[in-house]
C-alpha atoms as a PDB file:
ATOM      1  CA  UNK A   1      41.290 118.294  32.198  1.00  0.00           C
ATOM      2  CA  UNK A   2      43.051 116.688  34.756  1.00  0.00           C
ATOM      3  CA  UNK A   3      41.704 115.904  38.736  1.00  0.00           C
ATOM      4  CA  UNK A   4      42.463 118.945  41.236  1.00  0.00           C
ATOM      5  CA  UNK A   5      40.886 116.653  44.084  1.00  0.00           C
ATOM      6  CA  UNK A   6      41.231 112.752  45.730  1.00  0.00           C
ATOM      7  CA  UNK A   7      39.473 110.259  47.855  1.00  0.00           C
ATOM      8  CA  UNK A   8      41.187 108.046  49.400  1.00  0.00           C
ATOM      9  CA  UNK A   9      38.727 105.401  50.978  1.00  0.00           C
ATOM     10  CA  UNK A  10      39.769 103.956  54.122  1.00  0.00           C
ATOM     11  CA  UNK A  11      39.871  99.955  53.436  1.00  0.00           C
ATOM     12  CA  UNK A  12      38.478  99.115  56.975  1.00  0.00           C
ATOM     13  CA  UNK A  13      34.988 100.945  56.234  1.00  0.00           C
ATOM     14  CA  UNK A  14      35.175 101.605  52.207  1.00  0.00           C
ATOM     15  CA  UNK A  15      34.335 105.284  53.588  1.00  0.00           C
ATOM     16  CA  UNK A  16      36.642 108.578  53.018  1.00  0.00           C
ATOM     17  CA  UNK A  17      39.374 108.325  54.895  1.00  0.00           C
ATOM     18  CA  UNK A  18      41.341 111.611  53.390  1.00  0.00           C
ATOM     19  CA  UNK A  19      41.072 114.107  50.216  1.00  0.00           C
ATOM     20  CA  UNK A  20      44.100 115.441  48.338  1.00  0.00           C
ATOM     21  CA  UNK A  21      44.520 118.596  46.277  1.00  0.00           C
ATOM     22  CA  UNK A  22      46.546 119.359  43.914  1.00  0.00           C
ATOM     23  CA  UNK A  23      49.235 122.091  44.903  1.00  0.00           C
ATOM     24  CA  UNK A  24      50.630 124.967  42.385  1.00  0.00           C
ATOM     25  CA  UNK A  25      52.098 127.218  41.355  1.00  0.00           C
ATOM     26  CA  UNK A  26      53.103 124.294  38.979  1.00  0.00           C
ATOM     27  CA  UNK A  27      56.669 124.637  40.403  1.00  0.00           C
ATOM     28  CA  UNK A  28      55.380 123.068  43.476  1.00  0.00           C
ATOM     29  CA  UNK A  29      52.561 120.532  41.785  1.00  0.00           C
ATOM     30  CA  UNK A  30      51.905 117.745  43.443  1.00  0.00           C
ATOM     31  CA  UNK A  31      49.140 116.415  45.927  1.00  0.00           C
ATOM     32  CA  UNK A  32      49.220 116.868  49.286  1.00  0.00           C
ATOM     33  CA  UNK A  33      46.271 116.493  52.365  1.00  0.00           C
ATOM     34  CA  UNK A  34      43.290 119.036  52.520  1.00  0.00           C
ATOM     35  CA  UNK A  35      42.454 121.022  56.094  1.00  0.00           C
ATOM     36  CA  UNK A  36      39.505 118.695  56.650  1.00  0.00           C
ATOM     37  CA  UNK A  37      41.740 115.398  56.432  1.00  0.00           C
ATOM     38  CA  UNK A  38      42.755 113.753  59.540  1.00  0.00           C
ATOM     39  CA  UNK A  39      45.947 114.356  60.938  1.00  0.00           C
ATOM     40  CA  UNK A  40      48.917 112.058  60.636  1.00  0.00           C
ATOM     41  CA  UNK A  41      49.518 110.500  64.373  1.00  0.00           C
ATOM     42  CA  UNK A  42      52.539 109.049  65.609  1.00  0.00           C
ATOM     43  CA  UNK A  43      52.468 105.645  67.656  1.00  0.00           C
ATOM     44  CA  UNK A  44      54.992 102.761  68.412  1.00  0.00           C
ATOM     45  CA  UNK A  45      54.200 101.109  65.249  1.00  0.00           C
ATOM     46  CA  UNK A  46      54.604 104.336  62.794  1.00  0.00           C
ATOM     47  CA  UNK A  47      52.225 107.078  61.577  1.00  0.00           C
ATOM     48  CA  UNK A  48      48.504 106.417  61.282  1.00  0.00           C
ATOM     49  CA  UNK A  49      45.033 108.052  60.850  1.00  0.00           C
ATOM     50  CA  UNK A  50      41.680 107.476  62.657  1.00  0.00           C
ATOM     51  CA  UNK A  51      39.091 107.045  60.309  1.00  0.00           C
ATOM     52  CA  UNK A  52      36.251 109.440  61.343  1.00  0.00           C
ATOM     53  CA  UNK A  53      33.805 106.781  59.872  1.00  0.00           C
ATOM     54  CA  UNK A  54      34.847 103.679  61.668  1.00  0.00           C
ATOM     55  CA  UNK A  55      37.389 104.969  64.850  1.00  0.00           C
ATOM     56  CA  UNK A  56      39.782 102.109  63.496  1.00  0.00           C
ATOM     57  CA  UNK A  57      43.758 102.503  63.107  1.00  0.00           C
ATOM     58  CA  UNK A  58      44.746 103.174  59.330  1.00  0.00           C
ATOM     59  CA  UNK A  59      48.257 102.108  59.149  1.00  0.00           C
ATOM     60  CA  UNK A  60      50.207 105.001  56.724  1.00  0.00           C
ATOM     61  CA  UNK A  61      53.441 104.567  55.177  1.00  0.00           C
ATOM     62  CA  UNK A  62      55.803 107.054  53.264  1.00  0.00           C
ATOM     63  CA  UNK A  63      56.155 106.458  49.554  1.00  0.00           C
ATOM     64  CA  UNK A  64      59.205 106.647  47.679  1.00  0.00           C
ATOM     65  CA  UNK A  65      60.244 109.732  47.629  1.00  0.00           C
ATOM     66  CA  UNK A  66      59.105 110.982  44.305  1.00  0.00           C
ATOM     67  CA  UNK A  67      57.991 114.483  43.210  1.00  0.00           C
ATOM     68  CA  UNK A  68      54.453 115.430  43.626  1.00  0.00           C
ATOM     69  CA  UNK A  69      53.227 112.831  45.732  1.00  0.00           C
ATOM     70  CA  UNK A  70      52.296 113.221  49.317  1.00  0.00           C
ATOM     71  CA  UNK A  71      53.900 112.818  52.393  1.00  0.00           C
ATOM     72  CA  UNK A  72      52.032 109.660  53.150  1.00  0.00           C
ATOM     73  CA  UNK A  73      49.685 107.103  51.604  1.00  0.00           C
ATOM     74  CA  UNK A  74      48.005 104.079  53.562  1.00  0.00           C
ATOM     75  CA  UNK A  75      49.753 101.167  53.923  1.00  0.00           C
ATOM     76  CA  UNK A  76      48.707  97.947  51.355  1.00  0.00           C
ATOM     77  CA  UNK A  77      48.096  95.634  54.200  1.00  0.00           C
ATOM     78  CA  UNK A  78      45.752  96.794  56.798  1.00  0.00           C
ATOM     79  CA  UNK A  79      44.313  94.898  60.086  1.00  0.00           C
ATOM     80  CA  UNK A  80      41.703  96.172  60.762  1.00  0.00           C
ATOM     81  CA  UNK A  81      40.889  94.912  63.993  1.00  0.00           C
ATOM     82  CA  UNK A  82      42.533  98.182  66.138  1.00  0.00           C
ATOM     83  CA  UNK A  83      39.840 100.644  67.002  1.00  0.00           C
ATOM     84  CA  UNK A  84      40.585 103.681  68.534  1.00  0.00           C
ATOM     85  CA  UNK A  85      38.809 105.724  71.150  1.00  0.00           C
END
């Protein structure tokens, strides 16, 4: 049986940053963000999330535009250092 749901830990805290389920009917499947996941933000340097655990920045990036895969995923290379209010 394959996964319906995701975690995706932010890499600041190690905590859950966001949770994906799976969409359907199947001619639609693919993952996409669950009503209790941050939203996406906007900023000079691109679209982020504020980790509800920590407050800090998570950079996000859009993937290659592939089917079933969501709009976003975080970015590989993360500073860590911008906390949010």
């Amino acid at each position: 049986m394959e996964p319906t749901i995701r975690v995706v830990r932010c890499p600041c805290c190690k905590k859950p940053l966001y949770t994906l389920s799976t969409v359907t009917p199947r001619a639609t499947q693919g993952w996409r963000f669950t009503r209790d996941s941050p939203p996406v933000q906007k900023d000079k340097d691109g679209p982020f999330m504020k980790c509800r655990q920590c407050s800090r920045r998570i950079a996000l990036v859009k993937p290659r535009a592939a089917e079933g895969v969501p709009d976003f995923e975080v970015a590989a290379n993360q500073k860590c250092d911008r906390i949010l209010r």
